[in-house]
Protein backbone atom coordinates (compact mmCIF):
# COMPACT_ATOMS: atom_id res chain seq x y z
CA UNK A 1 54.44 188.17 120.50
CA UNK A 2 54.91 191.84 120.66
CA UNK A 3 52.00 192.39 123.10
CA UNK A 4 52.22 195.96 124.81
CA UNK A 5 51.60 193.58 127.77
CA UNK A 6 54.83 191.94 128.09
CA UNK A 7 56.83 195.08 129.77
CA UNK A 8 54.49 195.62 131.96
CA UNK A 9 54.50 192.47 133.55
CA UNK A 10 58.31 192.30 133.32
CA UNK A 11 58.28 195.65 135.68
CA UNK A 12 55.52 194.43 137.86
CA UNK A 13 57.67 191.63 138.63
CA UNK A 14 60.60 193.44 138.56
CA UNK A 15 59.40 196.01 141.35
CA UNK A 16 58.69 193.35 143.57
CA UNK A 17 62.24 190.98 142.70
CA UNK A 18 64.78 193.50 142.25
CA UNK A 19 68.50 192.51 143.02
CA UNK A 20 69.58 194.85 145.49
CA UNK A 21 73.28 195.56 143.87
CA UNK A 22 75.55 198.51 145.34
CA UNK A 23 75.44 200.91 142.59
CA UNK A 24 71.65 200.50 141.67
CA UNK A 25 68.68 202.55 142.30
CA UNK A 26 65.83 200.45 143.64
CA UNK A 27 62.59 200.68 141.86
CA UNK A 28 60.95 201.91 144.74
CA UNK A 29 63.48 204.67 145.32
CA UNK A 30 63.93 205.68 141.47
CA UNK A 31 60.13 205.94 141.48
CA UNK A 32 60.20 208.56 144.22
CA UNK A 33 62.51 210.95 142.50
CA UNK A 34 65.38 209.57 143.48
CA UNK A 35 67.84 209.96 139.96
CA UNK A 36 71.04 207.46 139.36
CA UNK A 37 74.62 208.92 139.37
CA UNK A 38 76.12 208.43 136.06
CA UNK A 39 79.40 207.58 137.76
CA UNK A 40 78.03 204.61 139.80
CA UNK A 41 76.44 203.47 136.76
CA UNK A 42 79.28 203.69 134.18
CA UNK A 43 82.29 202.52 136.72
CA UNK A 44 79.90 199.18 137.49
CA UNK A 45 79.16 198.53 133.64
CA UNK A 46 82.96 198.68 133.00
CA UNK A 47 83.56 196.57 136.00
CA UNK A 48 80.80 194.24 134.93
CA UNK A 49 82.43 193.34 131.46
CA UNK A 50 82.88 189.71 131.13
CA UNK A 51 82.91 189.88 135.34
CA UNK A 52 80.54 188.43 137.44
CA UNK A 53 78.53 190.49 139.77
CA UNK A 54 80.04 188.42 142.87
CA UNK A 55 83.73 189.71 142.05
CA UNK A 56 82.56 193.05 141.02
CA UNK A 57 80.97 194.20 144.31
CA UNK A 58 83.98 194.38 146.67
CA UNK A 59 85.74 196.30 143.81
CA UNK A 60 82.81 198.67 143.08
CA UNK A 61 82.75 199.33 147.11
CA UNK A 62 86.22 200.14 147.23
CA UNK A 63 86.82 202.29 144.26
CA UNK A 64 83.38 204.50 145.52
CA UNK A 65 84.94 205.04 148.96
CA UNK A 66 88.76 206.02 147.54
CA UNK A 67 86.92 207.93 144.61
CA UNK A 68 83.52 208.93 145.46
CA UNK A 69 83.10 210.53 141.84
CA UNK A 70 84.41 211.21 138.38
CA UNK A 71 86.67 214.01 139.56
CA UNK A 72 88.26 212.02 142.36
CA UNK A 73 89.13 209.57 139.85
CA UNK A 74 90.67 211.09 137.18
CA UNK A 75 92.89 212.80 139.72
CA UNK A 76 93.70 209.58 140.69
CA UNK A 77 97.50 207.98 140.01
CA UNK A 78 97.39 205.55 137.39
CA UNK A 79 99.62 203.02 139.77
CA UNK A 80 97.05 203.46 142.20
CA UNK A 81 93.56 202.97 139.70
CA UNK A 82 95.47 199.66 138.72
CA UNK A 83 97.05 198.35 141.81
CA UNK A 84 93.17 198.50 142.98
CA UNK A 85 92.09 197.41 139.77
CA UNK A 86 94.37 193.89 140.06
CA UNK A 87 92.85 190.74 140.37
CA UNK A 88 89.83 191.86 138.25
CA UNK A 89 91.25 190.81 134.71
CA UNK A 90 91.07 192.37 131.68
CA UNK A 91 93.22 195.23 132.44
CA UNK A 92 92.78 196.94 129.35
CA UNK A 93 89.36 198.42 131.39
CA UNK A 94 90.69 199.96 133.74
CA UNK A 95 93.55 201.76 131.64
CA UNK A 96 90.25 203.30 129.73
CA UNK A 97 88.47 203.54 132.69
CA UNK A 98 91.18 206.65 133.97
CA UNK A 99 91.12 208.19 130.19
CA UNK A 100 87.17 208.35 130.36
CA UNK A 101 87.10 210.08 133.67
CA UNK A 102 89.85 212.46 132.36
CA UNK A 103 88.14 213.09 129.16
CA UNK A 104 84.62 213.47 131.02
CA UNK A 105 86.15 216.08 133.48
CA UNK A 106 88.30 217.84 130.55
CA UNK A 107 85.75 217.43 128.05
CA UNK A 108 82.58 217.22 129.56
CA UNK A 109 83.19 219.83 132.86
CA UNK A 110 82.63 216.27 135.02
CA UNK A 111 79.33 215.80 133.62
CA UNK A 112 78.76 212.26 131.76
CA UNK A 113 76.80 213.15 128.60
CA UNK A 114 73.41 212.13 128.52
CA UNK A 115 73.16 210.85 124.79
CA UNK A 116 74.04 207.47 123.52
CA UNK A 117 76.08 209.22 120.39
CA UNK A 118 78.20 211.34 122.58
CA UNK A 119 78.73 208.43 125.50
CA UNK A 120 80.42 206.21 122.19
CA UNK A 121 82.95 209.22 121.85
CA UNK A 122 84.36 208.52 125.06
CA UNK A 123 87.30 205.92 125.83
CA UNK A 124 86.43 202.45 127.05
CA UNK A 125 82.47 202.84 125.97
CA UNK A 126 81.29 200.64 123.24
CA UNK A 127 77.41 200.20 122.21
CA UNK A 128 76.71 197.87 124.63
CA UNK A 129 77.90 200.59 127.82
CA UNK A 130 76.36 203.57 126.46
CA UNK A 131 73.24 201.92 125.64
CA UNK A 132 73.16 201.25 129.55
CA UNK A 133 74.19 204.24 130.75
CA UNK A 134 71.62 206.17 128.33
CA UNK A 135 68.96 203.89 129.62
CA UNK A 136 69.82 203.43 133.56
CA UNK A 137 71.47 206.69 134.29
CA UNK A 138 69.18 209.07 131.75
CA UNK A 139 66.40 206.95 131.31
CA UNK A 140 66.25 206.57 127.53
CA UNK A 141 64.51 203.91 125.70
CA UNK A 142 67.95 202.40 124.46
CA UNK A 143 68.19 198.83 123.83
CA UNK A 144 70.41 197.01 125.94
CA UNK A 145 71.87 193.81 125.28
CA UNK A 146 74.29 192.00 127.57
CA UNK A 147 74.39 188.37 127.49
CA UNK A 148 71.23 187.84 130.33
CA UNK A 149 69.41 189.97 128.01
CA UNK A 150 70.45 187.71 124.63
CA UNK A 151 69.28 184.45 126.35
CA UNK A 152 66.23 185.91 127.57
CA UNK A 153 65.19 186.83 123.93
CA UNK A 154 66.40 183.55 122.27
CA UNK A 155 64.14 181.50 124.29
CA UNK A 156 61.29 184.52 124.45
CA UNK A 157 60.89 183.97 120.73
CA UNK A 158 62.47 180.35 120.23
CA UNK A 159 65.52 181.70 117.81
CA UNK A 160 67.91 178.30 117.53
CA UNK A 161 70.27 180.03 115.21
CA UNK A 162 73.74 179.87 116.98
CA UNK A 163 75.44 182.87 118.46
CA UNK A 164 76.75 185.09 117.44
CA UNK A 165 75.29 185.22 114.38
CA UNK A 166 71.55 185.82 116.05
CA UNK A 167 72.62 188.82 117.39
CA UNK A 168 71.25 191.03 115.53
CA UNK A 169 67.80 189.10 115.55
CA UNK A 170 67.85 189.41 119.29
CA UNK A 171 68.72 192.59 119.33
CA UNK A 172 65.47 193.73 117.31
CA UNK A 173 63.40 191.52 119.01
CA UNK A 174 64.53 193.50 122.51
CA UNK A 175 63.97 196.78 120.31
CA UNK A 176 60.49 196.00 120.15
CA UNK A 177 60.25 195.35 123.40
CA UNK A 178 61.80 198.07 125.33
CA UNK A 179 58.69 200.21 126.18
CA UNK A 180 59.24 204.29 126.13
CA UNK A 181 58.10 204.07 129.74
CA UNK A 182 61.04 203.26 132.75
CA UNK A 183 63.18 201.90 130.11
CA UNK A 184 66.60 202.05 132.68
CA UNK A 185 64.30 199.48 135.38
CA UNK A 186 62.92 197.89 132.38
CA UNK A 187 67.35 197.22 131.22
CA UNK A 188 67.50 196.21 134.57
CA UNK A 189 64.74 194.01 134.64
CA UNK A 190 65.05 192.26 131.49
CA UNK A 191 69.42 191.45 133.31
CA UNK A 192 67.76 190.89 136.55
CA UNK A 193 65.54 188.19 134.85
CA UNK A 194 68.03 186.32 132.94
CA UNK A 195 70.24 186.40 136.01
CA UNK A 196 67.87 184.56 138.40
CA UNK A 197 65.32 182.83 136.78
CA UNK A 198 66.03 182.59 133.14
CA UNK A 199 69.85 181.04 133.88
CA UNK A 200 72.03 179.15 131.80
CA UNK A 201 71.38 176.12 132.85
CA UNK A 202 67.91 174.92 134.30
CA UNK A 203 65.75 178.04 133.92
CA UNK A 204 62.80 178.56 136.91
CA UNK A 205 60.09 178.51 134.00
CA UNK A 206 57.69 177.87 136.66
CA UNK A 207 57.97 181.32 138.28
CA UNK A 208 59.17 183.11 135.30
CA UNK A 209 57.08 186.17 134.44
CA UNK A 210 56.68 185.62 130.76
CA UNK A 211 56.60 181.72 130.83
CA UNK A 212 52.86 182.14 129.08
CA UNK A 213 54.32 183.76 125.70
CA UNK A 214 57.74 181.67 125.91
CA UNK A 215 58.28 180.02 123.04
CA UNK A 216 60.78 177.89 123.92
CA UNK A 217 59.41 176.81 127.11
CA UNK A 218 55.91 176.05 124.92
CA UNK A 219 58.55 173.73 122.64
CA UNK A 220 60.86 172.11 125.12
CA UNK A 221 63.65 174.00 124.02
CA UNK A 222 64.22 176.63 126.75
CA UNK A 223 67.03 174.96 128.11
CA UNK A 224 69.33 174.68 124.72
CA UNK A 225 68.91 178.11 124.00
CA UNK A 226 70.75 180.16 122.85
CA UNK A 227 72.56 177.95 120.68
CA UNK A 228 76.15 178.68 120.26
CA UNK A 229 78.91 177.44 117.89
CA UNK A 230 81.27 175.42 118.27
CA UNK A 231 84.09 177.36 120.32
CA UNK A 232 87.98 176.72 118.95
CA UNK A 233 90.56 174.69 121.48
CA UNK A 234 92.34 177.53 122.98
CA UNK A 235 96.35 177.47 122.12
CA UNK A 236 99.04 176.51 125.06
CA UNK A 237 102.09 179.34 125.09
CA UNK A 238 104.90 179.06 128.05
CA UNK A 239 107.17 181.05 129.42
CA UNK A 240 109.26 182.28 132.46
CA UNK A 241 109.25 184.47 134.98
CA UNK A 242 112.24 186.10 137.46
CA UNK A 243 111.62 186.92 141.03
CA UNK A 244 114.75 188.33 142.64
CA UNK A 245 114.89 190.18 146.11
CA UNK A 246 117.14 191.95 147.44
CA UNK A 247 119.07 191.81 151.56
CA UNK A 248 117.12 194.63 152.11
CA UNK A 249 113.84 193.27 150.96
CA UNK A 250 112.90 194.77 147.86
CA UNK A 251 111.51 192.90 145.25
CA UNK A 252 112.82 193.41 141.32
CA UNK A 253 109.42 194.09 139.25
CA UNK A 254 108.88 196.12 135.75
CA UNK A 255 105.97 198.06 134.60
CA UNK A 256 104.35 196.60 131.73
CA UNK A 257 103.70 198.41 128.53
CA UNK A 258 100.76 200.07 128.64
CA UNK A 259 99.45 197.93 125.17
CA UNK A 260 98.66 194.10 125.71
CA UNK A 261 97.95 191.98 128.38
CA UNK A 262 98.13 193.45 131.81
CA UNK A 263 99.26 197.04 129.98
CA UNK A 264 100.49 199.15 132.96
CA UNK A 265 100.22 196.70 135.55
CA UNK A 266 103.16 195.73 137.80
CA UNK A 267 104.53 191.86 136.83
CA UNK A 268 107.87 190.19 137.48
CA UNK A 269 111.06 190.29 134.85
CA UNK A 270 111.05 187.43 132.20
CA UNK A 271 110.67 186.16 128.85
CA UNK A 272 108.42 186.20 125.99
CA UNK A 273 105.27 184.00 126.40
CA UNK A 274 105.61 181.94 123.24
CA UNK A 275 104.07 178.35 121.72
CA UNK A 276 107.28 176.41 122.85
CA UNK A 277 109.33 177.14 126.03
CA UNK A 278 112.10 179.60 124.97
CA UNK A 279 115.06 180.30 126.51
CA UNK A 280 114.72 182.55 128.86
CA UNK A 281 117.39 185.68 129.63
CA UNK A 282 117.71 186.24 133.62
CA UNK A 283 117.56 190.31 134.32
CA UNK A 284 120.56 190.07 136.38
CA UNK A 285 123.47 187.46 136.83
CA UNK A 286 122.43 185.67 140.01
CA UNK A 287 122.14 182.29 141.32
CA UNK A 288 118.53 181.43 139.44
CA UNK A 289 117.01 178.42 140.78
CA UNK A 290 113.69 176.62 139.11
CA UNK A 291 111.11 176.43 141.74
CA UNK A 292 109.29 172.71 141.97
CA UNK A 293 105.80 173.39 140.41
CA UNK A 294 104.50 176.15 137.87
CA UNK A 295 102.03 178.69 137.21
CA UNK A 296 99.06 177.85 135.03
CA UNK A 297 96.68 180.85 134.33
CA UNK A 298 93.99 180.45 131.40
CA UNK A 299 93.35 184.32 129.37
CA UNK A 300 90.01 184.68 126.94
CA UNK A 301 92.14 183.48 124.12
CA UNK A 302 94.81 181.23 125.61
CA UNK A 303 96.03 178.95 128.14
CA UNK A 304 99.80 180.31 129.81
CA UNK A 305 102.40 177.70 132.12
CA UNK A 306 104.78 179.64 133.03
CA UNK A 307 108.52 178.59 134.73
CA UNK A 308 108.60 180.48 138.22
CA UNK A 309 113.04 181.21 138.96
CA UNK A 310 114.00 182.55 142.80
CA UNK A 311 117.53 184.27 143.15
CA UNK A 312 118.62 186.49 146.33
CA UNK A 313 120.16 189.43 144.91
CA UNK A 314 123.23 191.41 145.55
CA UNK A 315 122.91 194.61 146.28
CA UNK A 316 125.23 195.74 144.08
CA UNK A 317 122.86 194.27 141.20
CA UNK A 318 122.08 196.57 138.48
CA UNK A 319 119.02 194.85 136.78
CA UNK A 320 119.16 195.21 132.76
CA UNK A 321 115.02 195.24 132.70
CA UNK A 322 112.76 196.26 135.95
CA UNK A 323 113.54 197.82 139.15
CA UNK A 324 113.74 197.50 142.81
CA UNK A 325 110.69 198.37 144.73
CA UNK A 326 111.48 199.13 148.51
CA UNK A 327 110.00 196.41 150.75
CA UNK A 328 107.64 198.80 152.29
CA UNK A 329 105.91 199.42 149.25
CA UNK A 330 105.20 195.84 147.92
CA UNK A 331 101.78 194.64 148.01
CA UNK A 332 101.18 191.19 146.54
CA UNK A 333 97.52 192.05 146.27
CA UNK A 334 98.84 194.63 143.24
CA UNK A 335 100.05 192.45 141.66
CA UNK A 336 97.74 191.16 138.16
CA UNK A 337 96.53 187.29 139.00
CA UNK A 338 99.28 185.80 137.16
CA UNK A 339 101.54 187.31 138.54
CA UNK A 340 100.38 186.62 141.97
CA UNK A 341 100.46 183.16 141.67
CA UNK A 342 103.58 183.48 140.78
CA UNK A 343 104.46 185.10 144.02
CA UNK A 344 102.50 182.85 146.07
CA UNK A 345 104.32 179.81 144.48
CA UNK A 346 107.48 181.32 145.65
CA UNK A 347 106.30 181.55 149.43
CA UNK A 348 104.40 177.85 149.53
């Protein structure tokens, strides 16, 4: 199975398929000299965690063109980096996204290191995002595994052991595999792959570069693979949330903590988001009234419903938690997802 052969054809077809994605160098072009920035590559790995590549492109556009590099964005104000950064989920990304362009300028003189050992030094960058920066920015032979790459390999070489615990068997068998020559198009190519042909759910076999040595297309099993266990029923947890405006037309909104979900993001005043409705403490005395409806928004671990109150408030109030942001500078779109919806419930 480990036949010399097998990256070859995978770049063969891979110079002739390649998704043509913002912040990659083409085959064609990389061939001809033309290097990857570092930047482009790191910003769209973060951006590509647990993200699809169809949500991530609009954001990838828009952060290049406000911060064309790694300067530009540690420069950047954090309320800015995450206003931009809302609606993408899993905030916690792009709070380490502004401490690794700090520490790269700082640390680095604006130069991303070019070794996997140094890249895991820096905030936000785990094995899996220095492993694809080393390979697709520097061009070392790095293994990289995303989960494309993990499905590719479990039906390559027919592994039925459940995830995760076949990790590390996929990840040697990839090992093997990633040739000394073009390893970043060869990352790519292996993603690319897994993306378009070797999908979830009914793989293209047929046209599939390496359906000769497939194992699990040779036993049937290509389209049960990889096996996974048995995932837990996510918990319910409630809570409430307070959106009071002002004559004037400024909204009453706190800054979350900068640790747990949506850390430094913008969100609306209210309670505790706990296994059984609580009651919840208004920020200011007011008229609160229970909109009709409620907000349901699902996180990786659990599901949230969340009570949406409306009061018009004095403007005399002096809020015990939040403040008052001037009309002017309210944007809904800064707002995380959940708290959106909240928002848009109020103005349905």
């Amino acid at each position: 199975m480990r036949d010399v052969s097998l990256p070859t054809d995978l770049l063969e077809w891979y110079d002739r398929h390649a998704r043509d994605l913002p912040w990659r160098v083409s085959p064609a072009a990389r061939q001809a000299g033309q290097v990857p920035d570092p930047y482009r590559v790191w910003l769209s790995e973060i951006m590509l965690q647990q993200t699809t590549v169809a949500a991530v492109r609009d954001y990838f556009l828009r952060f290049t063109t406000l911060w064309p590099d790694v300067h530009a964005l540690a420069a950047a104000p954090d309320e800015q980096v995450m206003g931009e950064w809302a609606g993408l989920g899993y905030y916690a990304r792009a709070r380490n996204l502004l401490k690794c362009a700090r520490a790269v300028v700082t640390e680095h003189n604006g130069r991303f290191p070019d070794d996997h050992d140094s890249l895991l030094k820096l905030p936000g960058i785990g094995p899996y995002t220095a492993a694809a920066i080393s390979a697709i920015a520097f061009d070392q032979a790095e293994t990289v595994m995303d989960g494309n790459v993990e499905r590719v390999m479990a039906r390559l070489f027919n592994e039925a052991t459940p995830l995760p615990a076949v990790k590390p068997t996929l990840k040697s068998h990839a090992a093997g595999l990633t040739p000394p020559q073009r390893p970043g198009d060869y990352a790519q190519a292996v993603m690319d792959l897994g993306a378009t042909i070797c999908t979830p759910k009914s793989p293209a076999c047929g046209i599939c570069p390496w359906r000769s040595p497939c194992s699990a297309r040779a036993a049937g099993t290509a389209a049960n693979l990889p096996a996974k266990s048995p995932k837990k029923p996510k918990p319910t947890r409630y809570g409430t949330v307070f959106l009071g405006r002002r004559a004037d037309g400024a909204w009453l909104l706190e800054r979350r903590p900068d640790k747990g979900l949506l850390g430094g993001m913008l969100g609306w005043p209210g309670s505790d988001w706990a296994s059984e409705p609580i009651p919840p403490m208004p920020p200011c005395n007011a008229d609160w009234q229970a909109l009709p409806g409620e907000v349901r928004h699902t996180f990786t671990h659990f599901h949230l419903i969340l009570t949406v109150m409306i009061a018009d408030l004095p403007q005399s109030c002096a809020p015990r938690v939040g403040q008052f942001l001037p009309r002017q500078d309210f944007r809904p779109s800064d707002l995380p997802t959940v708290m959106r919806k909240a928002y848009d419930l109020s103005q349905a």
